[in-house]
C-alpha atoms as a PDB file:
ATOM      1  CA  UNK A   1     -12.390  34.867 -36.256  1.00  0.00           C
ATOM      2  CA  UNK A   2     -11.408  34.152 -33.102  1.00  0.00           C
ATOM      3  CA  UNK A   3      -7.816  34.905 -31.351  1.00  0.00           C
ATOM      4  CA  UNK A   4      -5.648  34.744 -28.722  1.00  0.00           C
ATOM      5  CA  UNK A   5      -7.865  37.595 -26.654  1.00  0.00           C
ATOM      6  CA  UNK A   6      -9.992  37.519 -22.920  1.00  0.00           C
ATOM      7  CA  UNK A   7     -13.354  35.071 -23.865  1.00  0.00           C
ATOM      8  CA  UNK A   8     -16.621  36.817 -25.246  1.00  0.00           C
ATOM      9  CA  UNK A   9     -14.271  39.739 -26.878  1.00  0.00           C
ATOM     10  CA  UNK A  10     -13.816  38.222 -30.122  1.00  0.00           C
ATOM     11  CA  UNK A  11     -17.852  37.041 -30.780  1.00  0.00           C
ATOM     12  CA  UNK A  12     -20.059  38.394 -33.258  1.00  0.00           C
ATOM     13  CA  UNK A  13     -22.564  40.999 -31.409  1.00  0.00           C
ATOM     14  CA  UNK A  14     -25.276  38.422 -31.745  1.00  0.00           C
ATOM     15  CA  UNK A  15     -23.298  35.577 -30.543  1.00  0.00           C
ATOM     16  CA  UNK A  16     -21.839  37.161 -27.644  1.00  0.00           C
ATOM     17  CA  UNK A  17     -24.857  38.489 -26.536  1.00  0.00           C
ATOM     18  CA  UNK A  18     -26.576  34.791 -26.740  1.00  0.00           C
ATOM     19  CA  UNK A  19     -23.275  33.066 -25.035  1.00  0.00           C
ATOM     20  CA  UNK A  20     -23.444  35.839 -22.092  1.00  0.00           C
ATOM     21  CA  UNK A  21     -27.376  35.278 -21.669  1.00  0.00           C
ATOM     22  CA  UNK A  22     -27.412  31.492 -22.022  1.00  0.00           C
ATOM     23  CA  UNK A  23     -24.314  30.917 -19.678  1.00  0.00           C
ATOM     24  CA  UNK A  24     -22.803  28.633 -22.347  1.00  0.00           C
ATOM     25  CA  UNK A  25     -18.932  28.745 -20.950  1.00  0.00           C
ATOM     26  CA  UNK A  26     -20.294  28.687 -17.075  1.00  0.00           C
ATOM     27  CA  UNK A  27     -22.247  24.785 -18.309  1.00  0.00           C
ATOM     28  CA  UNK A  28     -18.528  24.012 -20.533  1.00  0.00           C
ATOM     29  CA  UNK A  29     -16.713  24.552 -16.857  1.00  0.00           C
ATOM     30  CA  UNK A  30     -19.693  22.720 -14.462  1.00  0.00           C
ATOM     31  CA  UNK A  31     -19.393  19.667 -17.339  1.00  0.00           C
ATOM     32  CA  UNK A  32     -15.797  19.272 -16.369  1.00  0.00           C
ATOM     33  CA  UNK A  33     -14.133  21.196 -19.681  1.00  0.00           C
ATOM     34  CA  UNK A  34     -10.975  22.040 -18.390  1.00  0.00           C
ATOM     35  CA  UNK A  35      -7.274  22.217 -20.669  1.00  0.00           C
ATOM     36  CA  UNK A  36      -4.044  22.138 -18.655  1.00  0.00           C
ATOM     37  CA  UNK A  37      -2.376  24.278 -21.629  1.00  0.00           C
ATOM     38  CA  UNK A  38      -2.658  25.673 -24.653  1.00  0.00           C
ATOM     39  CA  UNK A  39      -6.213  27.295 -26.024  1.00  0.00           C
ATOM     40  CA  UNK A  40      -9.043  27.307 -23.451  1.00  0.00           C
ATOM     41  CA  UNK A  41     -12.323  25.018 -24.118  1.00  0.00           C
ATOM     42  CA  UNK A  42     -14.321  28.057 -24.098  1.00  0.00           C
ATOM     43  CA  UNK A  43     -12.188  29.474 -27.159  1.00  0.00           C
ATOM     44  CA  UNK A  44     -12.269  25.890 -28.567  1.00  0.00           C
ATOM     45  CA  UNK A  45     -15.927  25.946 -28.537  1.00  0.00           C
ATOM     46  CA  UNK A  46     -16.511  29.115 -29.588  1.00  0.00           C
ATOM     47  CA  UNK A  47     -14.157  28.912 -32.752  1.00  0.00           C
ATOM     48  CA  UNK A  48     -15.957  25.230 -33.448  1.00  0.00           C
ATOM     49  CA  UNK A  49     -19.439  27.151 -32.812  1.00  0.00           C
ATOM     50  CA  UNK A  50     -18.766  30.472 -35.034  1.00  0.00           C
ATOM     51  CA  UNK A  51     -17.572  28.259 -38.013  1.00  0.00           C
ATOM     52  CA  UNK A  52     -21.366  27.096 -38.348  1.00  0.00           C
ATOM     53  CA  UNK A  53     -22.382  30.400 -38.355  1.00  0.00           C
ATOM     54  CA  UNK A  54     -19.838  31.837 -40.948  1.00  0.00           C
ATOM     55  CA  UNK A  55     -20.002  28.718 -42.999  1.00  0.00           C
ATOM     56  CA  UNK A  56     -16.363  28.291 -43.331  1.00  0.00           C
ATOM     57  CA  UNK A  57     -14.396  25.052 -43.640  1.00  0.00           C
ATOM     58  CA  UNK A  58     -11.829  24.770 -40.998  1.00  0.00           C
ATOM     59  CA  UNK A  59      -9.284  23.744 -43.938  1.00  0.00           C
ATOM     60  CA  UNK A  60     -10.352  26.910 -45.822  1.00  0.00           C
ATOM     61  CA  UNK A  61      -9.565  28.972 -42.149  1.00  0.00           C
ATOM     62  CA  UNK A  62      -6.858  27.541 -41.444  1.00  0.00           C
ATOM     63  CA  UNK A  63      -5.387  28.671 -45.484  1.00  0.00           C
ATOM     64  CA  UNK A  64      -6.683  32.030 -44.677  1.00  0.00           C
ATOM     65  CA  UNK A  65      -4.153  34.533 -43.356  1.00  0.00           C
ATOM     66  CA  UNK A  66      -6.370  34.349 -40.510  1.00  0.00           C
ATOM     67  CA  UNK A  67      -5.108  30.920 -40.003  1.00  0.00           C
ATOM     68  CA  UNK A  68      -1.442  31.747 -38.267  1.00  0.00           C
ATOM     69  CA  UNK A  69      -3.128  32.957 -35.219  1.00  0.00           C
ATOM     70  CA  UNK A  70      -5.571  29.486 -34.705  1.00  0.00           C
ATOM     71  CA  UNK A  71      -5.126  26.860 -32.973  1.00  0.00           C
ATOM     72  CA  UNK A  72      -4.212  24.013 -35.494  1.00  0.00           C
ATOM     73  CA  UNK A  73      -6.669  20.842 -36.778  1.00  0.00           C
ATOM     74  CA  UNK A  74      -5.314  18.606 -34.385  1.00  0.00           C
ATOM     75  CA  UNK A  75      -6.159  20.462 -30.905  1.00  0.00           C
ATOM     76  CA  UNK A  76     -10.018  21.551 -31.836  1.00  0.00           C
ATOM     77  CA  UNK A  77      -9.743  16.979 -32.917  1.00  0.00           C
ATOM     78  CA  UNK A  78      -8.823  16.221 -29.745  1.00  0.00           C
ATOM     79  CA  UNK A  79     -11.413  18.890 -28.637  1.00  0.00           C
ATOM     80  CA  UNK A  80     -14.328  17.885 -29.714  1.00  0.00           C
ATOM     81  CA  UNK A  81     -13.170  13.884 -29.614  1.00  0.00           C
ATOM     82  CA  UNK A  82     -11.782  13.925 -25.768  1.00  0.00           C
ATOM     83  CA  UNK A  83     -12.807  11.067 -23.654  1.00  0.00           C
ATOM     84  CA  UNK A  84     -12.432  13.278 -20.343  1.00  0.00           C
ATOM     85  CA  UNK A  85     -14.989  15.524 -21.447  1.00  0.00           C
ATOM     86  CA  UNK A  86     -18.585  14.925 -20.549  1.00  0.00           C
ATOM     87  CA  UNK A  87     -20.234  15.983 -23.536  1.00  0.00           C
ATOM     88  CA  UNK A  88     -23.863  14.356 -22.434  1.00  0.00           C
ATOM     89  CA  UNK A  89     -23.511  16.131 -19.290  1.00  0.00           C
ATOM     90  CA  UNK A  90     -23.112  19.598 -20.929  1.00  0.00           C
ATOM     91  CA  UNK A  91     -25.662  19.463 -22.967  1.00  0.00           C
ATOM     92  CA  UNK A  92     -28.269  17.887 -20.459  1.00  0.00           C
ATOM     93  CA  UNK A  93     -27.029  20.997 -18.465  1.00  0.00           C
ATOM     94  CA  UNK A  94     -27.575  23.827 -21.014  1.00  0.00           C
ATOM     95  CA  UNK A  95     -30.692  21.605 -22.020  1.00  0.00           C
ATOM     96  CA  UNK A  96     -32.306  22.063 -18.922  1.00  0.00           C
ATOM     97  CA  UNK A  97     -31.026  25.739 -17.559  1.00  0.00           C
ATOM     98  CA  UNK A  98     -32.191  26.831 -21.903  1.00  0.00           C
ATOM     99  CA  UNK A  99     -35.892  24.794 -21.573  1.00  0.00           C
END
């Protein structure tokens, strides 16, 4: 899944290659998705955004051996549920720069 590595690395081919050609992290930065410490919003969001793609449960991932190396429930929570973050904004962004 995804791991403590530089962004884009840890993507599925298909995925990456979408992320790099759509901009997707450069729209997560312009909206204001910034982290002080621990994992980036751009790993956030990509671990949130391969889950729908591999069909997993985050409780099932987090079991998984693979699980040790991910951040835990409580910081992709506080992800996705942040006040700071403009979510609107991002995707009016990506909206727009995609159409």
């Amino acid at each position: 899944m995804i791991d403590h590595q530089p962004d884009l690395n840890q993507l599925p081919k298909e995925l990456k290659a979408a992320f790099q050609e759509l901009n997707i992290l450069k729209y997560l930065h312009q909206a204001g998705f910034r982290k002080r410490f621990g994992f980036s919003c751009a790993r956030l969001f990509q671990l949130v955004f391969v889950l729908l793609f591999h069909q997993k449960n985050w409780f099932r991932l987090l079991e998984s051996r693979q699980g040790e190396s991910l951040p835990g429930k409580d910081a992709v929570y506080r992800f996705l549920n942040h006040t700071g973050f403009a979510w609107r904004r991002f995707l009016t962004m990506f909206s727009i720069a995609t159409v």
